[in-house]
C-alpha atoms as a PDB file:
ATOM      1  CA  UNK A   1       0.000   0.000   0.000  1.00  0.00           C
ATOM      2  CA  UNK A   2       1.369   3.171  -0.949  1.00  0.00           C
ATOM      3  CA  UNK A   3       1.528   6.202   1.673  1.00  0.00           C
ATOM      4  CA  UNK A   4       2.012   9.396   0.786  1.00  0.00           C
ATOM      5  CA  UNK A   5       2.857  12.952   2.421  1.00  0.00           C
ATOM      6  CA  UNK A   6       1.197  15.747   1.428  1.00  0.00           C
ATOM      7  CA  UNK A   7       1.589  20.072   0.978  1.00  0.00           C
ATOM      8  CA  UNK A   8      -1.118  22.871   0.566  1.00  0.00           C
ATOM      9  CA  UNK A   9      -0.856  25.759  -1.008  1.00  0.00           C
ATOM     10  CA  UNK A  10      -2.311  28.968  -1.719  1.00  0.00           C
ATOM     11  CA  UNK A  11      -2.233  30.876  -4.703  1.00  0.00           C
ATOM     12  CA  UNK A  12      -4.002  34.075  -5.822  1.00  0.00           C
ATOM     13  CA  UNK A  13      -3.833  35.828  -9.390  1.00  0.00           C
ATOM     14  CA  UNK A  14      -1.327  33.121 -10.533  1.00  0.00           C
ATOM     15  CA  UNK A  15       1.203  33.681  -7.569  1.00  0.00           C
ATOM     16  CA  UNK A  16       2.101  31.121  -4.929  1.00  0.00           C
ATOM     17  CA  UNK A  17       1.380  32.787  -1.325  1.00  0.00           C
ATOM     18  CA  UNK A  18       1.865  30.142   0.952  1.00  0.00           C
ATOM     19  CA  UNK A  19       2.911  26.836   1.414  1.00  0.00           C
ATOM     20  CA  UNK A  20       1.969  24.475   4.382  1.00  0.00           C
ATOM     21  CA  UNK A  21       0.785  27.569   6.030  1.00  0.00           C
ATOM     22  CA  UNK A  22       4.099  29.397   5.860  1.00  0.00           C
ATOM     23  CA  UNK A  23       3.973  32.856   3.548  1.00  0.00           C
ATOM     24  CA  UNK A  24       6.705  32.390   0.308  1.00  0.00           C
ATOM     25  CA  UNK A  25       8.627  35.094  -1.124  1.00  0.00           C
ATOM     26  CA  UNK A  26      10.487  33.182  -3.466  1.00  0.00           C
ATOM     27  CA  UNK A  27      12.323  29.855  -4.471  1.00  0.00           C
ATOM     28  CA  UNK A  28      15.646  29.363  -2.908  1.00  0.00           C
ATOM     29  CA  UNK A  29      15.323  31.023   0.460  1.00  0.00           C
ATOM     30  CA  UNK A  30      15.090  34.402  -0.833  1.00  0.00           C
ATOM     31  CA  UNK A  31      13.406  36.398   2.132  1.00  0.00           C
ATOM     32  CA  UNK A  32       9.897  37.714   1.628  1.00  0.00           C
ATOM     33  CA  UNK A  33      10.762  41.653   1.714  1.00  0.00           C
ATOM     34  CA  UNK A  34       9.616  42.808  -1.707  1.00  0.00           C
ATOM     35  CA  UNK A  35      10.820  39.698  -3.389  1.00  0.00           C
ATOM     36  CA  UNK A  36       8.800  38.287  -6.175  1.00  0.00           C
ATOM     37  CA  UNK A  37       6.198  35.342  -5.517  1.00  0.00           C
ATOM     38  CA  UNK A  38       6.811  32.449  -8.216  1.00  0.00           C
ATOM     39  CA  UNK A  39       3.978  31.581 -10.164  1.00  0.00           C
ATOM     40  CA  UNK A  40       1.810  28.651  -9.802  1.00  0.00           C
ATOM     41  CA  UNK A  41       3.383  27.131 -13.078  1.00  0.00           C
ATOM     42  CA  UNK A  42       7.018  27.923 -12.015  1.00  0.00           C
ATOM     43  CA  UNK A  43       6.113  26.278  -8.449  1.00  0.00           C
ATOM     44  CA  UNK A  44       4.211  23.280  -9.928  1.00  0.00           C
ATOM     45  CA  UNK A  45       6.956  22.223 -12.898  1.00  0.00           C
ATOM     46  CA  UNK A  46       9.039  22.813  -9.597  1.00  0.00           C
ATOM     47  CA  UNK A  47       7.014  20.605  -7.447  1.00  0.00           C
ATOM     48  CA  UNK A  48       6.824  18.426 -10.167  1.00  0.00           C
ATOM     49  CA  UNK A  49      10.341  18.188 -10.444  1.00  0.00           C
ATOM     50  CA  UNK A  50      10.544  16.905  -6.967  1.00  0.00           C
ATOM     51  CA  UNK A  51       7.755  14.062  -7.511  1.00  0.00           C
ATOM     52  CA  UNK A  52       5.034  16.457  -6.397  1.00  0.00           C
ATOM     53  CA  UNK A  53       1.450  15.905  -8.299  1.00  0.00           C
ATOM     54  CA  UNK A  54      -1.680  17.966  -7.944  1.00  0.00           C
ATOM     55  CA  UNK A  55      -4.474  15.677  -5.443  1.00  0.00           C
ATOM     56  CA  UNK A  56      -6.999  18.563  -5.431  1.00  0.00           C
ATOM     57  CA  UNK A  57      -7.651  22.427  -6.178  1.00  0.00           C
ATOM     58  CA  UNK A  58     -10.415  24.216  -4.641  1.00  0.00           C
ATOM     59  CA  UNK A  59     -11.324  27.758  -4.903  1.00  0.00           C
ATOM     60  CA  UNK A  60     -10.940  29.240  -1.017  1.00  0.00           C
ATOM     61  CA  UNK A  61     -13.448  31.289   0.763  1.00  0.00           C
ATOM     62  CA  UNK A  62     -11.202  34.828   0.671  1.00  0.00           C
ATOM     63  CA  UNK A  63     -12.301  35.726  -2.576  1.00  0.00           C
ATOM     64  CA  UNK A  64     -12.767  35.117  -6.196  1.00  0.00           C
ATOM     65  CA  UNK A  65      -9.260  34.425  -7.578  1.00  0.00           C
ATOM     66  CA  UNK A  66      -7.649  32.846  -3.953  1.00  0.00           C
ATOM     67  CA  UNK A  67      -6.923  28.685  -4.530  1.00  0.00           C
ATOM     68  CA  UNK A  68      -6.168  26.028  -2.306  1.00  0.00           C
ATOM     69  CA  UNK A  69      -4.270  23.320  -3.876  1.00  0.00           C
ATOM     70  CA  UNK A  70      -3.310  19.835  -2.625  1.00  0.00           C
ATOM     71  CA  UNK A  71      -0.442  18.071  -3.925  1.00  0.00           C
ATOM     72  CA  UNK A  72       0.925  14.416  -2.821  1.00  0.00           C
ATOM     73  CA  UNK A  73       3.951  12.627  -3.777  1.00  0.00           C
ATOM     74  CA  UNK A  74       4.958   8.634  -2.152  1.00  0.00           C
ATOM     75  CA  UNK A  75       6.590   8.697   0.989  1.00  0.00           C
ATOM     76  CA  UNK A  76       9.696   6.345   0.485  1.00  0.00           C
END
């Protein structure tokens, strides 16, 4: 039986805001001050990269354009 381990994120107009709770400024520990969110593509193919797939996107309750998406990858 497989198990996996899962993340959540949050994305609004196309930019990753959080992930597991925790607010993102960009990839590679760059530090949130004024640096640029990625994009939900450029975090996905990223995620992706690291055997990351999408389990679920729903549409959050903060407003039109805010997401919550579930990804999953096997635990090993």
């Amino acid at each position: 039986m497989t198990k996996w381990e899962y993340m959540y994120a949050k994305a609004e107009d196309d930019k990753i805001l959080e992930v597991n709770g925790e607010e993102v400024g960009a990839f590679e520990g760059v530090p949130i001050g004024g640096a640029e969110r990625p994009g939900v593509s450029e975090f996905l193919g990223k995620s992706g990269q690291e055997g990351w797939e999408v389990a679920g996107i729903s549409p959050a309750n903060e407003g039109a354009s805010v997401w919550r998406l579930v990804l999953k990858r096997p635990i090993a």
